[in-house]
Protein backbone atom coordinates (compact mmCIF):
# COMPACT_ATOMS: atom_id res chain seq x y z
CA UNK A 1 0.00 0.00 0.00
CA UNK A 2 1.34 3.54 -1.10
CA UNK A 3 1.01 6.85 0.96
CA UNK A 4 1.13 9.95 -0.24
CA UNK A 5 1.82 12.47 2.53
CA UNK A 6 -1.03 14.51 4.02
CA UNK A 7 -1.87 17.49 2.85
CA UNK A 8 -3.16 20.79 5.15
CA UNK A 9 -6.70 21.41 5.38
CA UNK A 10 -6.98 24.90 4.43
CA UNK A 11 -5.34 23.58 1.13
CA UNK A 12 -6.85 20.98 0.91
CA UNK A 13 -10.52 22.40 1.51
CA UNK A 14 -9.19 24.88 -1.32
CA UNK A 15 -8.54 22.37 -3.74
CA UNK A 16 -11.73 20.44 -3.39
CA UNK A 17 -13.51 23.53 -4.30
CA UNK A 18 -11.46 24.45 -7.19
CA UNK A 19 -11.86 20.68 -8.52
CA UNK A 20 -15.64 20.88 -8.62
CA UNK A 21 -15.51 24.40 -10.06
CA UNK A 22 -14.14 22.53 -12.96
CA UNK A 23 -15.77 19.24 -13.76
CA UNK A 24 -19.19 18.44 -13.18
CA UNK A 25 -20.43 15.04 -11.76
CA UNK A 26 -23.69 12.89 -11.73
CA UNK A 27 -25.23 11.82 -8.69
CA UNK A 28 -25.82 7.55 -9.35
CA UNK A 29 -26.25 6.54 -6.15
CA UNK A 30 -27.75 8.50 -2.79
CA UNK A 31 -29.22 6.18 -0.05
CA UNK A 32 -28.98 5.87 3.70
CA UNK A 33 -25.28 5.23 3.89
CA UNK A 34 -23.73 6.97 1.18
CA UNK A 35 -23.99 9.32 -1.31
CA UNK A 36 -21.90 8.29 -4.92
CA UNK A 37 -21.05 11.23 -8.03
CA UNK A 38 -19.50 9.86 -10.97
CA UNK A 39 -17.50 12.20 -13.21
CA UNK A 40 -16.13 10.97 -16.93
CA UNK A 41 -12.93 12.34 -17.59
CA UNK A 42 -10.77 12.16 -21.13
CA UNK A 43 -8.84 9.16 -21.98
CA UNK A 44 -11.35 6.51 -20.32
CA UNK A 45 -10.94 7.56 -16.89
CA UNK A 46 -12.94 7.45 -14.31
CA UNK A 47 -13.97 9.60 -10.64
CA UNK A 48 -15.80 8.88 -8.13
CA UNK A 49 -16.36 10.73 -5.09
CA UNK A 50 -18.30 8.36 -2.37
CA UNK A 51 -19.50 10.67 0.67
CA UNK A 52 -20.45 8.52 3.90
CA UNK A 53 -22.85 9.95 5.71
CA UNK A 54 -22.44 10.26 9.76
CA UNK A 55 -21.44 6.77 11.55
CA UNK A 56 -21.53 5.06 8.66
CA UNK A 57 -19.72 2.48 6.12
CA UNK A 58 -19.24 1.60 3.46
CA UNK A 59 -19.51 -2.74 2.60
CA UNK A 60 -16.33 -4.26 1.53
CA UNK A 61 -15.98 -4.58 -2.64
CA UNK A 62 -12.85 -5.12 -5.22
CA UNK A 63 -12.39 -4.26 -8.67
CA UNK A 64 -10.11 -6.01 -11.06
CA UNK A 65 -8.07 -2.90 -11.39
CA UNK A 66 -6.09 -0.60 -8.82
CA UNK A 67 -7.57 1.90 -7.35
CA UNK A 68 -6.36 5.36 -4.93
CA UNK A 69 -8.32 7.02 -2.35
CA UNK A 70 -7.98 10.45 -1.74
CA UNK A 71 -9.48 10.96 2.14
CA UNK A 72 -11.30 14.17 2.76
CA UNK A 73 -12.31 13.33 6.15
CA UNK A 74 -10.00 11.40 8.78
CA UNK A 75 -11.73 7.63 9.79
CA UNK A 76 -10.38 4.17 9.67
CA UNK A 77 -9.35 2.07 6.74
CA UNK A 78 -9.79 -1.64 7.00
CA UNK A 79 -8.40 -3.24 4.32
CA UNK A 80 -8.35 -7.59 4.14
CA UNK A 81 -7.79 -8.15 7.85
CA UNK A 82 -5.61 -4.80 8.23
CA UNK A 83 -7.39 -1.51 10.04
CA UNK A 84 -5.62 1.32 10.69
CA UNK A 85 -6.44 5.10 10.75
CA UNK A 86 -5.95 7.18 7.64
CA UNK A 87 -5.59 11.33 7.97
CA UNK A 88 -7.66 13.49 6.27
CA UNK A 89 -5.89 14.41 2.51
CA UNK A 90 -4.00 11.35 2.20
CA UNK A 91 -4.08 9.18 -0.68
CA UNK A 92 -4.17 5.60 -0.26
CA UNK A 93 -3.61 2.79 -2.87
CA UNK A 94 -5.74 0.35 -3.42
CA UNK A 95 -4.09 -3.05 -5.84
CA UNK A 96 -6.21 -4.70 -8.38
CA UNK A 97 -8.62 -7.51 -6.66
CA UNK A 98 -7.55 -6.58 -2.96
CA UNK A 99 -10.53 -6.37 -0.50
């Protein structure tokens, strides 16, 4: 798993709002847990921004491909039988099929 250091709120709350200012998303998913926005960007890739709501999580999933998490909000990660806690702005990668 790769980190990418954390990065200051102020800056980061910046950024965040400059991203949306420049892309716009869909909302494809918004139920009791989470809310999910899917943005299409050039060259086939994809962005999705998944927004837990209060106390809640998210159920465990993989995708055949690898994936990074950029963390907005401090909470814990579990990932297979690992947990630890992750800092709001880092970046977490995720390897193809890992759960």
């Amino acid at each position: 798993m790769g980190l990418v250091p954390s990065i200051p709120e102020a800056q980061h709350s910046a950024r965040v709002k400059r991203f949306e200012w420049r892309i716009s998303g869909e909302v494809v998913k918004d139920g009791e847990r989470y809310t999910v926005t899917d943005y299409t960007l050039p060259q086939g890739l994809a962005l999705s921004i998944t927004e837990l709501k209060p106390n809640k999580a998210t159920r465990g999933h993989w995708h055949p491909t690898p994936e990074c998490y950029v963390f907005f909000d401090a909470c814990n990660l579990t990932l297979g039988k690992m947990e630890r806690a992750v800092k709001a702005g880092e970046m977490v990668y995720i390897g193809p099929n890992e759960y």
